[in-house]
Protein backbone atom coordinates (compact mmCIF):
# COMPACT_ATOMS: atom_id res chain seq x y z
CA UNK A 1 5.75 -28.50 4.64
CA UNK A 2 6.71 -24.99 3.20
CA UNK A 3 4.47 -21.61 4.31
CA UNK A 4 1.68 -20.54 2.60
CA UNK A 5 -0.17 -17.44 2.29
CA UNK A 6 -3.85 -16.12 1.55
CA UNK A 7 -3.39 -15.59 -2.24
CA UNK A 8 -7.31 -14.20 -1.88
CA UNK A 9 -5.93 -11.47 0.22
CA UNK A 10 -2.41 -11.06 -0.78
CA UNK A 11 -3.04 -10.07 -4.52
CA UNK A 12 -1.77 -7.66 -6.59
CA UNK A 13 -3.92 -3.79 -7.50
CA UNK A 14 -3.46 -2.21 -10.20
CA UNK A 15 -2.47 0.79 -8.53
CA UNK A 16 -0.13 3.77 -8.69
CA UNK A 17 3.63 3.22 -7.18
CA UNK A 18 3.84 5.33 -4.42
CA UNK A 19 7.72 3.60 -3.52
CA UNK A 20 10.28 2.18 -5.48
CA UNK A 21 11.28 -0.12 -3.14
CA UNK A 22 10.41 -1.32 0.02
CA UNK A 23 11.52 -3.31 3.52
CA UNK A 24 8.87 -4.98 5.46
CA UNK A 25 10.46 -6.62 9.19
CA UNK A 26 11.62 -6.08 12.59
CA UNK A 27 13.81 -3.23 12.52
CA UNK A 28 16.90 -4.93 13.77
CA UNK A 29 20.52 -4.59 12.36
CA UNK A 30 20.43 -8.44 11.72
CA UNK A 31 17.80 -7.53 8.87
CA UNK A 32 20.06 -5.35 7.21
CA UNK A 33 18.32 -1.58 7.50
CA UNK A 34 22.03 -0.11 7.08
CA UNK A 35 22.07 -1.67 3.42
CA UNK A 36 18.52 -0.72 2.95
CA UNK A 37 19.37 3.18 4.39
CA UNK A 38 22.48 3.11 2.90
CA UNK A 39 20.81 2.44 -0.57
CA UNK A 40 18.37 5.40 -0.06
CA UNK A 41 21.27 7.77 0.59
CA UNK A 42 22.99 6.55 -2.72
CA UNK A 43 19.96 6.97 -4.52
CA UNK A 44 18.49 10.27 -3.85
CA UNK A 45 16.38 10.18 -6.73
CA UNK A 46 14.42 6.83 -5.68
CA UNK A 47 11.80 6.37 -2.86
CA UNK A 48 12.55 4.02 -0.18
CA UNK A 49 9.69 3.17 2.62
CA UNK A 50 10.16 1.01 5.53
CA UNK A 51 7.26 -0.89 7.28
CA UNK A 52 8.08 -2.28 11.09
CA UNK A 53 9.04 -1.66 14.34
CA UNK A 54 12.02 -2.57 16.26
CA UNK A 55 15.32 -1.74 18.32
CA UNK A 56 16.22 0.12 15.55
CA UNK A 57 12.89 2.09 15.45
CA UNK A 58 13.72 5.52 16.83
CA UNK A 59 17.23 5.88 14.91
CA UNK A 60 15.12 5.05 11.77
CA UNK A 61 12.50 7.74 12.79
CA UNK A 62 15.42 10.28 13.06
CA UNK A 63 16.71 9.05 9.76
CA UNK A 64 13.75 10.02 8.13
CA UNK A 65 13.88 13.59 8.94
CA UNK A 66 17.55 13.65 7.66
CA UNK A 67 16.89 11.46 4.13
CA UNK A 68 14.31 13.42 2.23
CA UNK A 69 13.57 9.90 0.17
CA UNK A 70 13.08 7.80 2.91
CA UNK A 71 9.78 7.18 4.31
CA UNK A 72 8.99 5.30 7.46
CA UNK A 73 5.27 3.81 8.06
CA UNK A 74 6.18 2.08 11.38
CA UNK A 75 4.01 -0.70 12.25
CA UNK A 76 1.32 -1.48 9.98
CA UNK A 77 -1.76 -4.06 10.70
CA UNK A 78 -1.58 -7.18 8.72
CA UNK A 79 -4.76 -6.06 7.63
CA UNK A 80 -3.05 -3.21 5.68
CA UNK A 81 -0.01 -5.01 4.36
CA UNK A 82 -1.33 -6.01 0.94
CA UNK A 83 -1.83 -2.36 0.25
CA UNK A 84 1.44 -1.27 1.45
CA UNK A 85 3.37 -4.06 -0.38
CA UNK A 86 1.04 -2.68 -3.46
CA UNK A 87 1.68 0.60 -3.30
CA UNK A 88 5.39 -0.01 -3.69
CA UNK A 89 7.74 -1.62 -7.05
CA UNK A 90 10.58 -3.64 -5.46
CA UNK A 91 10.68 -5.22 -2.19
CA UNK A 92 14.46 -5.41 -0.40
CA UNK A 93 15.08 -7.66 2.13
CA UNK A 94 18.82 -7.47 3.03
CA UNK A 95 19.02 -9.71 6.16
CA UNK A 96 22.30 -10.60 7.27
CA UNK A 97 21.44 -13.99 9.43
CA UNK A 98 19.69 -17.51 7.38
CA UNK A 99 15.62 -16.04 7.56
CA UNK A 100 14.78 -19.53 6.46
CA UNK A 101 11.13 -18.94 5.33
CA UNK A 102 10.52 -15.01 5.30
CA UNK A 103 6.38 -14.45 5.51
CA UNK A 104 7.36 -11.03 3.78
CA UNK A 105 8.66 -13.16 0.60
CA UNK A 106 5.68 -14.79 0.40
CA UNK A 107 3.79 -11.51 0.53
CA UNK A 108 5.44 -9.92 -1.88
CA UNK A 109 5.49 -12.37 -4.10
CA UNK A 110 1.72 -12.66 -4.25
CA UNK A 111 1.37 -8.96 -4.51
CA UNK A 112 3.31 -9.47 -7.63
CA UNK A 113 6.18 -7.79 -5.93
CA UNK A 114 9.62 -8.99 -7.88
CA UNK A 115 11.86 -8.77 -4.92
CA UNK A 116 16.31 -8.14 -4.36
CA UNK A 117 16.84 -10.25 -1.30
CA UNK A 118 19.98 -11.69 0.56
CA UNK A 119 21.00 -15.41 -0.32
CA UNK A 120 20.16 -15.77 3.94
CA UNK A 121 16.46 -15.77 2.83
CA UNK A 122 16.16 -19.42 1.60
CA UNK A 123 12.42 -19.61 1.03
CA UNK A 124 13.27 -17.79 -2.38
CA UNK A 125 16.43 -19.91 -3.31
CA UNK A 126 14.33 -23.03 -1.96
CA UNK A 127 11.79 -22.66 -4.89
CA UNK A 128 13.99 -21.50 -7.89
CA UNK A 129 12.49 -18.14 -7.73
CA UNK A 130 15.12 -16.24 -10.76
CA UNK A 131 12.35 -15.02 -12.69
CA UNK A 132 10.78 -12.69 -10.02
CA UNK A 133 13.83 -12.62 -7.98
CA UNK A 134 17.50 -11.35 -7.36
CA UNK A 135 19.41 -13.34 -4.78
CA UNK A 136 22.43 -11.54 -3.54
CA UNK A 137 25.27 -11.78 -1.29
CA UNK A 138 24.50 -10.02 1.55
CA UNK A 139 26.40 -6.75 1.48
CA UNK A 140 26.43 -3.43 0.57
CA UNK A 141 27.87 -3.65 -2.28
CA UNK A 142 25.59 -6.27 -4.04
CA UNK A 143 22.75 -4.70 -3.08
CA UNK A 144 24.30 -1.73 -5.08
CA UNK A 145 25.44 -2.98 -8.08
CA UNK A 146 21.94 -4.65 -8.79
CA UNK A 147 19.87 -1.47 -7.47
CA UNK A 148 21.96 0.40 -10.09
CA UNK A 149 21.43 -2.01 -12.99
CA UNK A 150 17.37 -2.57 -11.70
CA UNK A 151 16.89 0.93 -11.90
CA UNK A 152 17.34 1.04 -15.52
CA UNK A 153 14.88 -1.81 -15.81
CA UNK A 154 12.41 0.02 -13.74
CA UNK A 155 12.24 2.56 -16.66
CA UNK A 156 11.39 0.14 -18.79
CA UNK A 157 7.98 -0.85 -17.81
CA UNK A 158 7.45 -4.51 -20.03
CA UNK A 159 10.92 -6.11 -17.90
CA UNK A 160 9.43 -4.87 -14.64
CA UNK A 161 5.25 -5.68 -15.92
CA UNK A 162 6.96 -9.33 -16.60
CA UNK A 163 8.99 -9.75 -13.30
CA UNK A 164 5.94 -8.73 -11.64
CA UNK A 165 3.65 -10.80 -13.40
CA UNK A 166 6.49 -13.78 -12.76
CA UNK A 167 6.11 -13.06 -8.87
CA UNK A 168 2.84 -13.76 -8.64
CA UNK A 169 3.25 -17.36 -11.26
CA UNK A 170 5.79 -18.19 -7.92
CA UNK A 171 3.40 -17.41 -5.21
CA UNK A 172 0.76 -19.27 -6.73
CA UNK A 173 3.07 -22.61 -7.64
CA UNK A 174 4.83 -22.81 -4.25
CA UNK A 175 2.77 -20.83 -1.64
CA UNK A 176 -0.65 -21.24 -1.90
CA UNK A 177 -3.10 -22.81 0.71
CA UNK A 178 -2.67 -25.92 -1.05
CA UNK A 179 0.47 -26.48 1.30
CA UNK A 180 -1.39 -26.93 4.58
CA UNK A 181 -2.49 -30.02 2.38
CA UNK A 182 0.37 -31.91 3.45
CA UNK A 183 -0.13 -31.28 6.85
CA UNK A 184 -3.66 -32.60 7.03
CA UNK A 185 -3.06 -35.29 5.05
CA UNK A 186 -0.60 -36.70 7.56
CA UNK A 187 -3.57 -36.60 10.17
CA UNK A 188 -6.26 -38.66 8.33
């Protein structure tokens, strides 16, 4: 079976971008925060807000202070994450170990979140996601070369209004509640 997600809950506002892009996770190295913190350092200009809580929690809490564009939530409620995921453009997630599938993909993706991952998070390559997503290598410098050619795009609202739109087309074709189907199928 693949995951599935609330697609009732999970849905995207039409609501101001507070970030430009966004991690969601444990705060472990594993996920790669140093590409994501790296990024924000190399992009002054952008906003960068992390969601999550971790081993890596208090040297992200210092960072903060030092990076005037980086913002750190901590640990939201699930109850909140459609609105953070909302209130962002891009989701990151640079993970450095196979995620298999990520729930914050999924998420995203529903929120209408077009999303820059690592080629470790195989729910997205798993479903031919290249309309509403970048798969990467996962390094630093990847994750830079496409931040630097995305940010362009982001200017240009119709290529980001159509990846965005295409993020929610995925979500609804391969992660809707229509996959616990083939669980309870097997029962009856």
């Amino acid at each position: 079976y693949t995951y599935w997600t609330d697609l009732n809950n999970f849905i995207p506002q039409n609501k101001k971008k507070k970030y430009d892009f966004l991690f969601v996770g444990r705060l472990t190295k594993k996920k790669g925060l140093d590409i994501f913190i790296k990024l924000a350092i190399k992009y002054p200009n952008l906003k960068f807000c992390i969601v999550g809580n971790g081993p890596e929690e208090e040297k992200i809490h210092n960072l903060e202070n030092e990076i005037n564009n980086l913002f750190y939530l901590g640990r939201v409620d699930y109850t909140n994450l459609p609105y953070i995921y909302n209130s962002a453009k891009i989701l990151l997630i640079p993970s450095l170990y196979v995620e298999g599938f990520a729930r914050v993909a999924i998420e995203g993706l529903a929120c209408g979140l077009p999303i820059i991952a690592s080629n470790n998070v195989t729910a997205l390559i798993e479903t031919e996601s290249k309309k509403s997503c970048d798969i990467l290598s996962p390094n630093y410098s990847s994750f830079e070369k496409i931040l630097k050619d995305f940010t362009k795009n982001l200017e240009n609202n119709e290529i980001y209004k159509k990846k965005s739109f295409e993020a929610r087309l995925h979500a609804e074709k391969y992660f809707s509640e229509k996959n616990i189907l083939s669980i309870t199928n097997h029962f009856n």
